[in-house]
N, C-alpha and C. Protein backbone atom coordinates (compact mmCIF):
# COMPACT_ATOMS: atom_id res chain seq x y z
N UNK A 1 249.66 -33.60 159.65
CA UNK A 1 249.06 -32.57 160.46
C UNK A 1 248.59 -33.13 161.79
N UNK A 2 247.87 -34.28 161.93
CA UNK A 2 247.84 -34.77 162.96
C UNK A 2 248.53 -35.17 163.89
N UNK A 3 249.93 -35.18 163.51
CA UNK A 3 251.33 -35.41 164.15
C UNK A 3 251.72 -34.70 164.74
N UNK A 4 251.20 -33.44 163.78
CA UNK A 4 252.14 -31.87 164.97
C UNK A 4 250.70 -31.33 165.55
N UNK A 5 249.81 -31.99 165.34
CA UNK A 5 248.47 -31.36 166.62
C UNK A 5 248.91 -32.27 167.84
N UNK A 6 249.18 -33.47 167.27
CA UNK A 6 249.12 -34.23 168.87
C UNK A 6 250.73 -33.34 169.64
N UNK A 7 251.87 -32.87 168.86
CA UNK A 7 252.69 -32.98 169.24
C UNK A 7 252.73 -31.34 170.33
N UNK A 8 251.80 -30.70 169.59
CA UNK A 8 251.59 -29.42 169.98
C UNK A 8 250.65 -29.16 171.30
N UNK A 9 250.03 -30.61 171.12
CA UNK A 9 248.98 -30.37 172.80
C UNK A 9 249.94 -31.66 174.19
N UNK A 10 250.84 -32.10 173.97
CA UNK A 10 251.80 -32.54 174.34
C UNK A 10 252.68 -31.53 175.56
N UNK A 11 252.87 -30.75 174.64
CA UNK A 11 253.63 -29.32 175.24
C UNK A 11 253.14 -28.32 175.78
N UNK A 12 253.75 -28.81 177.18
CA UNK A 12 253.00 -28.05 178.40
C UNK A 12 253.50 -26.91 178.70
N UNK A 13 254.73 -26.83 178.25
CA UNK A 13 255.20 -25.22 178.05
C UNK A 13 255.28 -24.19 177.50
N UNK A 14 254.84 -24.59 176.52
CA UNK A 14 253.75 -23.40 175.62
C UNK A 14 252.27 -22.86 176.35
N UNK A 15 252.69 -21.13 176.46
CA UNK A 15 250.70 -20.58 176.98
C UNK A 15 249.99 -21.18 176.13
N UNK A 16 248.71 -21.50 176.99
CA UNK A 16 247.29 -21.73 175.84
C UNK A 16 247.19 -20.64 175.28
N UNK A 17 247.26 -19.56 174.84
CA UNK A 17 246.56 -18.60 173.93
C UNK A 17 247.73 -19.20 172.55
N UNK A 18 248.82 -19.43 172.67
CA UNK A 18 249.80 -19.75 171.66
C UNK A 18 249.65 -21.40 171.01
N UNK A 19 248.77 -22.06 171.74
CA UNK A 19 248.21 -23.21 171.63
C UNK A 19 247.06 -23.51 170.32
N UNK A 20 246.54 -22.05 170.84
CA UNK A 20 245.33 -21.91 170.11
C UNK A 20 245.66 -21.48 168.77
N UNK A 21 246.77 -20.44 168.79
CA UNK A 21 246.63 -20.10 167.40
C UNK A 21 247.62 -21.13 166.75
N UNK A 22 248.47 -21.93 166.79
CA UNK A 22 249.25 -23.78 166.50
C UNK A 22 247.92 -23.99 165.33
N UNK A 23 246.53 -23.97 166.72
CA UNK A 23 245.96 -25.22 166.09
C UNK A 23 244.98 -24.20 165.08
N UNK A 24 245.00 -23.33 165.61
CA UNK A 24 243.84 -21.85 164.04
C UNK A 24 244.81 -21.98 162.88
N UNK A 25 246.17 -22.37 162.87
CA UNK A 25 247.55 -22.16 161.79
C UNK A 25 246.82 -23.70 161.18
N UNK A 26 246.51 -24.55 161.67
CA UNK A 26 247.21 -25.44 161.38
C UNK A 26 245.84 -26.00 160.29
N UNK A 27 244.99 -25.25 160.68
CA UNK A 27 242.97 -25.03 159.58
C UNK A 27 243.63 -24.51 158.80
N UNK A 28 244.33 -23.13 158.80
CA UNK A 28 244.93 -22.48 157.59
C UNK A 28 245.48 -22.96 156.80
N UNK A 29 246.29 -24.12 156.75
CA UNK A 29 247.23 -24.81 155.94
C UNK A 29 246.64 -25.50 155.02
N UNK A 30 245.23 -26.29 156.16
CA UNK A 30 244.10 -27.00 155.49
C UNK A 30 243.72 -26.42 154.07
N UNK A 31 242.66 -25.29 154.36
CA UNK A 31 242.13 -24.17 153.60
C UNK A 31 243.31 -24.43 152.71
N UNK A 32 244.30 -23.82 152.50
CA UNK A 32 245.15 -23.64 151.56
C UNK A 32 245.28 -24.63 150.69
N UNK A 33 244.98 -26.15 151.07
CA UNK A 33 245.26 -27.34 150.73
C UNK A 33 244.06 -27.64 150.14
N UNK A 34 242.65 -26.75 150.54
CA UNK A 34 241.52 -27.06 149.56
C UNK A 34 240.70 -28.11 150.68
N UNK A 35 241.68 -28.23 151.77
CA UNK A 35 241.07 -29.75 152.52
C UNK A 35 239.83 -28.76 153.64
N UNK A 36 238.80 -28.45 153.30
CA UNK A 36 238.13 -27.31 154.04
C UNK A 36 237.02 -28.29 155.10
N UNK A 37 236.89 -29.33 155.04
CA UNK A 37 235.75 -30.58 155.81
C UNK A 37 237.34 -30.13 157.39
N UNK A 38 238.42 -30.47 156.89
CA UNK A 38 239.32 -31.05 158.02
C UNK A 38 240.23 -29.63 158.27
N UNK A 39 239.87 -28.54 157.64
CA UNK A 39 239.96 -27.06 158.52
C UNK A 39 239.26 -26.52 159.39
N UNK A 40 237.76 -26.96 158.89
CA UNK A 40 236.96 -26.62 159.95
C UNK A 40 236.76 -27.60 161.53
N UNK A 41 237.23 -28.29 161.41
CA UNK A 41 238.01 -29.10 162.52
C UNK A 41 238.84 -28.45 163.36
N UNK A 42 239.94 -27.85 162.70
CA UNK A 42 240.58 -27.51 163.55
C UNK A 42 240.16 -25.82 164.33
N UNK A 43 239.59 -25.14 163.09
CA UNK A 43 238.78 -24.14 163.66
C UNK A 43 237.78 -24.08 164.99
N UNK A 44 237.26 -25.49 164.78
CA UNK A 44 236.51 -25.77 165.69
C UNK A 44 237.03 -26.12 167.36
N UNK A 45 238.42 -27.19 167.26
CA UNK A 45 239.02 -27.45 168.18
C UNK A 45 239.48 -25.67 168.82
N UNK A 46 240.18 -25.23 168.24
CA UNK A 46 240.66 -23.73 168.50
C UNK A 46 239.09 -22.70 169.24
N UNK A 47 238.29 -22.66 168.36
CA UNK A 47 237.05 -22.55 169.04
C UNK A 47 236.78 -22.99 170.86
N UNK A 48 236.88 -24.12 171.02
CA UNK A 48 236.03 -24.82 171.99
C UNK A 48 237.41 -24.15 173.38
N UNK A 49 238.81 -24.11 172.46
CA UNK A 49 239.85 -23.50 174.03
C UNK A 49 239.28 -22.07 173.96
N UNK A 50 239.23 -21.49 172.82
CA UNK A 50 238.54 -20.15 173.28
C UNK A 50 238.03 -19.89 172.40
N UNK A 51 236.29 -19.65 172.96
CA UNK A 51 235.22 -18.77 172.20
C UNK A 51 235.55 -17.68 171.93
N UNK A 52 236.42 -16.95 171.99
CA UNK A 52 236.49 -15.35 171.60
C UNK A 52 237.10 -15.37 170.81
N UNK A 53 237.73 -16.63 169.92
CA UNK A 53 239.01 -16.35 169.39
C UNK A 53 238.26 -15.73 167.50
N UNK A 54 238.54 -14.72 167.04
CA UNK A 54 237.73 -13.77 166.31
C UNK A 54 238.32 -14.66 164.79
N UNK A 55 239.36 -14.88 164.72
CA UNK A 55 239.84 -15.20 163.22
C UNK A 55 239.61 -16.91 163.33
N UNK A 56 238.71 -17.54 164.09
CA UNK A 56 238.53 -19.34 164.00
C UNK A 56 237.12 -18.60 163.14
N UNK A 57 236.21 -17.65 163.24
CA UNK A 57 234.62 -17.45 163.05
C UNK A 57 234.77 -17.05 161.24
């Protein structure tokens, strides 16, 4: 997972709003995995590009 976060903020041709939800997908997978310390990580990163974003809360 850390492979395709770095690989995903790499890529400058992707909009940030599509950035954001990469990295809100990528908590989800977490969650799913039970790994919830290192979802809320990424919730958080997704958070900090945008506060409004309603499904990181």
């Amino acid at each position: 997972m850390q492979m395709l976060y770095r690989i995903i903020m790499r890529l400058k041709l992707i909009p940030m709003i599509e950035v954001i939800y990469f990295i809100y997908n990528i908590g989800l997978i977490h969650i799913s995995n039970g790994e919830h310390t290192k979802a809320l990580e990424y919730y958080f990163r997704a958070l900090e590009r945008n506060p409004f974003l309603p499904p990181s809360f």
